[in-house]
Structure formats: structure tokens, C-alpha cells
Protein backbone atom coordinates (compact mmCIF):
# COMPACT_ATOMS: atom_id res chain seq x y z
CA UNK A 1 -38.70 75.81 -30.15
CA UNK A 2 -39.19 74.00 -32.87
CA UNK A 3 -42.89 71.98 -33.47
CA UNK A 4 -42.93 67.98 -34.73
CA UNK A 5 -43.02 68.96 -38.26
CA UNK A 6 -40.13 71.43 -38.49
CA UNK A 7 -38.26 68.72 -36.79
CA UNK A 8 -39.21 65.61 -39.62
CA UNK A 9 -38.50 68.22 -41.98
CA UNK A 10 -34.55 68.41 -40.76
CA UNK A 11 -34.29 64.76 -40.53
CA UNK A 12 -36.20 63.28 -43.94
CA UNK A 13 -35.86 65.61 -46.71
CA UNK A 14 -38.30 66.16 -49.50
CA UNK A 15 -36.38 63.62 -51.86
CA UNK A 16 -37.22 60.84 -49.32
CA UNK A 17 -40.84 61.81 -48.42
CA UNK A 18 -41.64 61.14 -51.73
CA UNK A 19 -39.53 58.01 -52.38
CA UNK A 20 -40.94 55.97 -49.57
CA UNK A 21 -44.44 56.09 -50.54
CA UNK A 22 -43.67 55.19 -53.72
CA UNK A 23 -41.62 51.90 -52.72
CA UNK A 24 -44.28 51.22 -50.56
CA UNK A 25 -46.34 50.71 -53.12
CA UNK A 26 -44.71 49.40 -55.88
CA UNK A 27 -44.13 46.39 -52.86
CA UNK A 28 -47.88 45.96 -52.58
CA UNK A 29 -48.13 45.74 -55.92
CA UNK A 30 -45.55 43.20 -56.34
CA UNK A 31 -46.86 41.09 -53.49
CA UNK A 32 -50.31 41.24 -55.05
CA UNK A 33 -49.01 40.15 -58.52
CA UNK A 34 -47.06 37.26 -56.66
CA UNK A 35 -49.98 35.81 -55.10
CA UNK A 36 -51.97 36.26 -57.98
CA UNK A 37 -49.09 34.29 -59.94
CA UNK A 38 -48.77 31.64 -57.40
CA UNK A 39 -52.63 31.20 -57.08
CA UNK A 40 -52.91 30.59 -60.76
CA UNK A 41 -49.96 27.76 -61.07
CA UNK A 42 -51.36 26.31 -58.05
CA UNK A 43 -54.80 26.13 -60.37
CA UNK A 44 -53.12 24.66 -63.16
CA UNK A 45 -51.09 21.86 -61.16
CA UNK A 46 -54.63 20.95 -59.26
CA UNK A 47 -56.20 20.73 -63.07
CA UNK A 48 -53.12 19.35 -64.71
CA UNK A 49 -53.43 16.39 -61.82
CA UNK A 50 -57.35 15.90 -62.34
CA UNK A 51 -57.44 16.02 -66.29
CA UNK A 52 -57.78 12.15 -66.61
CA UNK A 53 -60.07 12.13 -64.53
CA UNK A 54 -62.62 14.31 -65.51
CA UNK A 55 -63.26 12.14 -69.02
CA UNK A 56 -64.35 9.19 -66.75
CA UNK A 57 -66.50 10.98 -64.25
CA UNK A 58 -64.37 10.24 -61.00
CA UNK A 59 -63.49 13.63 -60.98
């Protein structure tokens, strides 16, 4: 009888066990870099629309 392990060893081999971490997180990494990216041009819109605004003090 084989025991859990044995088992996930027959069914994902080493190439994959090692693989899937590694996408894992190179796709936290590029989710992090895209919200830092989309934080920052939302930043620069919200200044870009204010700029007038802040050399007559209604701002």
C-alpha cells in the first residue's frame, strides 16, 4: 500500500513540483507590480487634473 506521498510522487513529477511554485510567484509579483503601476497613473491623472488649481489656492 502505498502512503499520500508515494502517490503525488507518481502523479506530479519533480519537474512540475518545482515549476508551480515558481509561476506562482512570478504571478504575485506581477500582480503587485500592476497595482503598483496602476496606483501611480491614477496619482498622476488626480495631480495632472488639480495642477491649476493649486497656484490659486482652491485646491
Amino acid at each position: 500500500m502505498q502512503t499520500i506521498h508515494e502517490k503525488m510522487n507518481n502523479k506530479i513529477g519533480p519537474t512540475a513540483k518545482v515549476v508551480i511554485p515558481i509561476i506562482g510567484a512570478v504571478i504575485v509579483v506581477a500582480t503587485a507590480v500592476a497595482y503598483i503601476c496602476m496606483k501611480l497613473a491614477d496619482e498622476m491623472r488626480y495631480n495632472e487634473k488639480w495642477k491649476d488649481y493649486d497656484e490659486c489656492g482652491w485646491h
